[in-house]
C-alpha atoms as a PDB file:
ATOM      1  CA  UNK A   1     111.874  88.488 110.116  1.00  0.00           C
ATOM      2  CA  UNK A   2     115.540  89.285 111.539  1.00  0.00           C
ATOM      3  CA  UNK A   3     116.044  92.145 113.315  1.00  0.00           C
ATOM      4  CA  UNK A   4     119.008  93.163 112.063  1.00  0.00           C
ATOM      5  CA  UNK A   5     119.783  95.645 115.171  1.00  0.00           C
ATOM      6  CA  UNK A   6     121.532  93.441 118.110  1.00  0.00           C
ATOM      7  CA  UNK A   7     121.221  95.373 121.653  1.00  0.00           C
ATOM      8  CA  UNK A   8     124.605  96.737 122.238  1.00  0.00           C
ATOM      9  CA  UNK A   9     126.599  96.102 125.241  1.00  0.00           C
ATOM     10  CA  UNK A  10     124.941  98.785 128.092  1.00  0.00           C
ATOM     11  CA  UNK A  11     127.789 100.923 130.210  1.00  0.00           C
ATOM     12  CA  UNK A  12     124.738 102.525 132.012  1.00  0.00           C
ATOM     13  CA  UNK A  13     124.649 106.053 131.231  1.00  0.00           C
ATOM     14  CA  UNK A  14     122.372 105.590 128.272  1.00  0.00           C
ATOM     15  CA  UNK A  15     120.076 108.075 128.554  1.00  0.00           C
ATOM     16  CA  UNK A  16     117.179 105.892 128.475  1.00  0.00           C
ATOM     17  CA  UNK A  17     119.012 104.486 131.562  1.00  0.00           C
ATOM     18  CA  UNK A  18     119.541 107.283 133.273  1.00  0.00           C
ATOM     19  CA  UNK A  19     123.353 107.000 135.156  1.00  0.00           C
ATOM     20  CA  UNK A  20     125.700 108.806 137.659  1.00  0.00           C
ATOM     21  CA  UNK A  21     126.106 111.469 135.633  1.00  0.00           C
ATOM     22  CA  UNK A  22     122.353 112.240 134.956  1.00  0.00           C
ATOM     23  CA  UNK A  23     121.633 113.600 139.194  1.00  0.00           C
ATOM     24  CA  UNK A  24     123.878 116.496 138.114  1.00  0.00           C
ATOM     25  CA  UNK A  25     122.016 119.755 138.055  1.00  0.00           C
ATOM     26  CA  UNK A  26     123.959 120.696 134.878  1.00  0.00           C
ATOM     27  CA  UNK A  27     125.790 119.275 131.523  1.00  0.00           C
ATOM     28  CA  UNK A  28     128.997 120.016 130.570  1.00  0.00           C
ATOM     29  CA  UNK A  29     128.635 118.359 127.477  1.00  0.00           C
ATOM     30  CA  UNK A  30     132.143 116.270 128.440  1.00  0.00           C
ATOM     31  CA  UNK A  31     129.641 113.297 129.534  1.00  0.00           C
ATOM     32  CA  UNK A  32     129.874 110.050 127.906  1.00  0.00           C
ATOM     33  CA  UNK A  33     127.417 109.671 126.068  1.00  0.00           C
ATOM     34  CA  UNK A  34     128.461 112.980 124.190  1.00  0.00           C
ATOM     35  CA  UNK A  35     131.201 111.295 123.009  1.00  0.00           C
ATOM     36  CA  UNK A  36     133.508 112.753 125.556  1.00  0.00           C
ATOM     37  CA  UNK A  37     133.767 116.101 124.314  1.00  0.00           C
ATOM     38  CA  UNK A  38     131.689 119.442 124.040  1.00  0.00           C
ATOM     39  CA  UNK A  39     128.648 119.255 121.744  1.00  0.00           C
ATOM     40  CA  UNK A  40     126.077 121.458 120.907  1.00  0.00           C
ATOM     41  CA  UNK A  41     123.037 119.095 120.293  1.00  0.00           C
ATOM     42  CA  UNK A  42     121.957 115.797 120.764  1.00  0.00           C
ATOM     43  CA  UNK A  43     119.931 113.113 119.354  1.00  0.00           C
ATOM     44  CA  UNK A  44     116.350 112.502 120.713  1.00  0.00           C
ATOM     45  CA  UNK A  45     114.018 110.229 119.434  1.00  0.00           C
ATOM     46  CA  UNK A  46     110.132 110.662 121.035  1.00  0.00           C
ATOM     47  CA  UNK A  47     109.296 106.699 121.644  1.00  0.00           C
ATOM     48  CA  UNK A  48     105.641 106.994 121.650  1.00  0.00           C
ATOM     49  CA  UNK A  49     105.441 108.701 118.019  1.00  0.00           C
ATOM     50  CA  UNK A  50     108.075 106.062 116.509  1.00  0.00           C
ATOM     51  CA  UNK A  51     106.831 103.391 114.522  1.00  0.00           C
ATOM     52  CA  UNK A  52     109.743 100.609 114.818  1.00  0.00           C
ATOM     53  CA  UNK A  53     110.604 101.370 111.476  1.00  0.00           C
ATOM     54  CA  UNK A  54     114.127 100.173 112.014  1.00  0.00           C
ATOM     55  CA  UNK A  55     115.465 102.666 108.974  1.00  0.00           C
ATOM     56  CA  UNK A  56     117.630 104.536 111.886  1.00  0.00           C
ATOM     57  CA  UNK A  57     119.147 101.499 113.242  1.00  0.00           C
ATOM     58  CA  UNK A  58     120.129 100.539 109.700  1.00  0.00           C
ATOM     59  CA  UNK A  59     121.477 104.096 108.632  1.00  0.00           C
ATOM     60  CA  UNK A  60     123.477 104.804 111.846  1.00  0.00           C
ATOM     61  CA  UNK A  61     123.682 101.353 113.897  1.00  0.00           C
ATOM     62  CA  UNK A  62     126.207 102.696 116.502  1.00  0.00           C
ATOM     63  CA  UNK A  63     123.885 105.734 117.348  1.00  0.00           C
ATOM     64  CA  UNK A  64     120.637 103.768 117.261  1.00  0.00           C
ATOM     65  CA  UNK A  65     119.493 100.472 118.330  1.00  0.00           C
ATOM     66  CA  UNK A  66     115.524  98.959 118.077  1.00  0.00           C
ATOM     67  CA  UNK A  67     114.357  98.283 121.860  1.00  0.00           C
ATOM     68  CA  UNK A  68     113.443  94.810 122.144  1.00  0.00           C
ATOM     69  CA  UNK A  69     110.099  95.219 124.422  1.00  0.00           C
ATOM     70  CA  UNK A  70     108.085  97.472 122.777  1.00  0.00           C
ATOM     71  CA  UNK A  71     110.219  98.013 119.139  1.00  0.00           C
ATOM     72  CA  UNK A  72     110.847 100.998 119.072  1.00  0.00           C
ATOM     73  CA  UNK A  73     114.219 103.226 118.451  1.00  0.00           C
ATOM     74  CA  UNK A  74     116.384 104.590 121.243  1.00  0.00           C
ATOM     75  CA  UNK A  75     119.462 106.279 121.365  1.00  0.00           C
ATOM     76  CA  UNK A  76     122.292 104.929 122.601  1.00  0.00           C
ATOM     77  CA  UNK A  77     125.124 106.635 122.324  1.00  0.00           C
ATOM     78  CA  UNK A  78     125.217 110.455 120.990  1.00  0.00           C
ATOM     79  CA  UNK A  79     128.781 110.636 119.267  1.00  0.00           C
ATOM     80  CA  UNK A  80     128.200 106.809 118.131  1.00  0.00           C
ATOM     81  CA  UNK A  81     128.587 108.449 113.777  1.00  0.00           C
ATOM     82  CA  UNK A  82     129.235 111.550 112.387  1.00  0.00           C
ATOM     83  CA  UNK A  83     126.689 114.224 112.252  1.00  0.00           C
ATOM     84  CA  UNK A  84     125.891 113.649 108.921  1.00  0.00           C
ATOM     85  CA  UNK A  85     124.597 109.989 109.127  1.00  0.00           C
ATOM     86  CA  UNK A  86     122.438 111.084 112.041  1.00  0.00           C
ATOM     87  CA  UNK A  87     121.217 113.298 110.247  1.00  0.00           C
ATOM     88  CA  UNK A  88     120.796 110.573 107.040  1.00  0.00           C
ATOM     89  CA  UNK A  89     118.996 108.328 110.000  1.00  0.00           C
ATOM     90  CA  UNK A  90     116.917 111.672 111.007  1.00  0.00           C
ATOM     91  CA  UNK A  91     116.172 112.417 107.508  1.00  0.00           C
ATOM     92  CA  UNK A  92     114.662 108.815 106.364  1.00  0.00           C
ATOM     93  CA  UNK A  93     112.191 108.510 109.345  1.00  0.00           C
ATOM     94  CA  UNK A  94     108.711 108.452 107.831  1.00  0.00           C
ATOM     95  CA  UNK A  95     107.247 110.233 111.266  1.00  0.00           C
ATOM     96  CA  UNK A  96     109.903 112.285 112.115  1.00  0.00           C
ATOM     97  CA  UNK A  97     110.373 111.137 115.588  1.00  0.00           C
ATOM     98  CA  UNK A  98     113.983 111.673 116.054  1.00  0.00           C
ATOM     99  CA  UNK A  99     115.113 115.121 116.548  1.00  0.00           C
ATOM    100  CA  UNK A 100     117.875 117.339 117.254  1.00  0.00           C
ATOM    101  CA  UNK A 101     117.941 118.941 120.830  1.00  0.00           C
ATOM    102  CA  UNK A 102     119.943 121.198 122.441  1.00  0.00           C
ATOM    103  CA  UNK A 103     121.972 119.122 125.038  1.00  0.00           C
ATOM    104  CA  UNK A 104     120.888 121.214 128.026  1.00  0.00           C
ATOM    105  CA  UNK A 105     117.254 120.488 127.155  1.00  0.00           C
ATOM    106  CA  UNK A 106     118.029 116.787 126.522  1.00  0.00           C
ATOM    107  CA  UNK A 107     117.778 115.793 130.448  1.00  0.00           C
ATOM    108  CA  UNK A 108     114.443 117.163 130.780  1.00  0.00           C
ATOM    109  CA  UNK A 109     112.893 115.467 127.677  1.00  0.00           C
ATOM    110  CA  UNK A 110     114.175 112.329 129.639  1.00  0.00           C
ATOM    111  CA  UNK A 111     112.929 113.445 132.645  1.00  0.00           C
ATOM    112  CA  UNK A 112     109.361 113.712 130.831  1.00  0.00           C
ATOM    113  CA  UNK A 113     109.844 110.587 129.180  1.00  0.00           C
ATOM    114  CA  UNK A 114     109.745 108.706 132.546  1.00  0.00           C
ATOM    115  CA  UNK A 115     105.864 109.139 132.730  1.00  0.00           C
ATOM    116  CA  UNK A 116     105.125 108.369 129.000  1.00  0.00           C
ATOM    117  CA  UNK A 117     103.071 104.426 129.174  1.00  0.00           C
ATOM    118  CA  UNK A 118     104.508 103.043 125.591  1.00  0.00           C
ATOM    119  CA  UNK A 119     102.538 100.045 124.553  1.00  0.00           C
ATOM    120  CA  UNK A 120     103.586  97.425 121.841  1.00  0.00           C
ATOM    121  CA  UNK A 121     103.504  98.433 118.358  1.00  0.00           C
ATOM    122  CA  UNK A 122      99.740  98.458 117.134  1.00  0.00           C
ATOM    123  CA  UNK A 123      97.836  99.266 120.200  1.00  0.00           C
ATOM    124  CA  UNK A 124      96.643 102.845 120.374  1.00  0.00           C
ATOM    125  CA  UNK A 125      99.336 105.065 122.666  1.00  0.00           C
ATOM    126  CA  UNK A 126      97.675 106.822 125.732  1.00  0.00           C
ATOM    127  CA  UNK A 127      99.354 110.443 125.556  1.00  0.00           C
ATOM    128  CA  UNK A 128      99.907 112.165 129.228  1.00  0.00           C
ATOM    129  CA  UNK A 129     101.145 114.952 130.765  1.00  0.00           C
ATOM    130  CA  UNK A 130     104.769 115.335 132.249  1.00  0.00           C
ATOM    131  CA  UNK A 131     103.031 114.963 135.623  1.00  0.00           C
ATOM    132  CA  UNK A 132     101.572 111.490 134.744  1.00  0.00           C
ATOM    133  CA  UNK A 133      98.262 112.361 134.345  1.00  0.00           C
ATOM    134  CA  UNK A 134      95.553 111.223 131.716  1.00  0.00           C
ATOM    135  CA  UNK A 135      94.808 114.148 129.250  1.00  0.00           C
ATOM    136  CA  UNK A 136      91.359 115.774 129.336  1.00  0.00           C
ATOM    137  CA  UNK A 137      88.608 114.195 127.817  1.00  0.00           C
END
């Protein structure tokens, strides 16, 4: 089966990559990956819920692309369509894993993203806590 989402060129200040402009203490919502100019809310898409689906990718192809490791969707740019085909792409995920977030809260989702351990598609996920530890049993 084709995957019919091709890894975009990278500039480096995807957020899954993290970037010069992510050791700021603050956004000012002029960053790249905000399109340049001030926005209110950004696209986040929780990688250990997703499914690899692929429906995102195929609704809104220059906001989302399918991670070749693991399969799973990732943002990579914020301002890559309009509003209302994210929210098309938001709107036909059958887990809702993808999720609008206030910009100022979007660099501490990554930040807590850092310690998730995503495993291919079909093995059971091990959840933890921002601090990388295994939950409770």
């Amino acid at each position: 089966m084709a995957d019919f989402s091709p890894i975009p060129d990278r500039s480096g200040l995807e957020p899954e990559l993290g970037g010069i402009f992510r050791d700021a203490p603050e956004r000012t919502g002029f960053e790249p990956e905000l399109g340049g100019r001030l926005r209110q809310k950004g696209v986040y898409v929780d990688e250990v819920v997703c499914i690899g689906c692929k429906h995102c990718a195929h609704v809104a192809p220059n906001t989302f692309y399918i991670e070749g490791d693991y399969g799973r969707s990732r943002v990579y740019n914020q301002d890559g369509d309009q509003e209302e085909t994210i929210q098309e792409a938001i709107d036909t995920c059958p887990v809702d894993c993808i999720h609008w977030v206030d910009y100022t809260k979007l660099k501490k989702l990554e930040e807590e993203r850092k310690y998730q351990e995503i495993k291919p598609l079909g093995f059971p996920q091990v959840h933890r806590d921002p601090k990388g530890k295994s939950p409770k049993k």
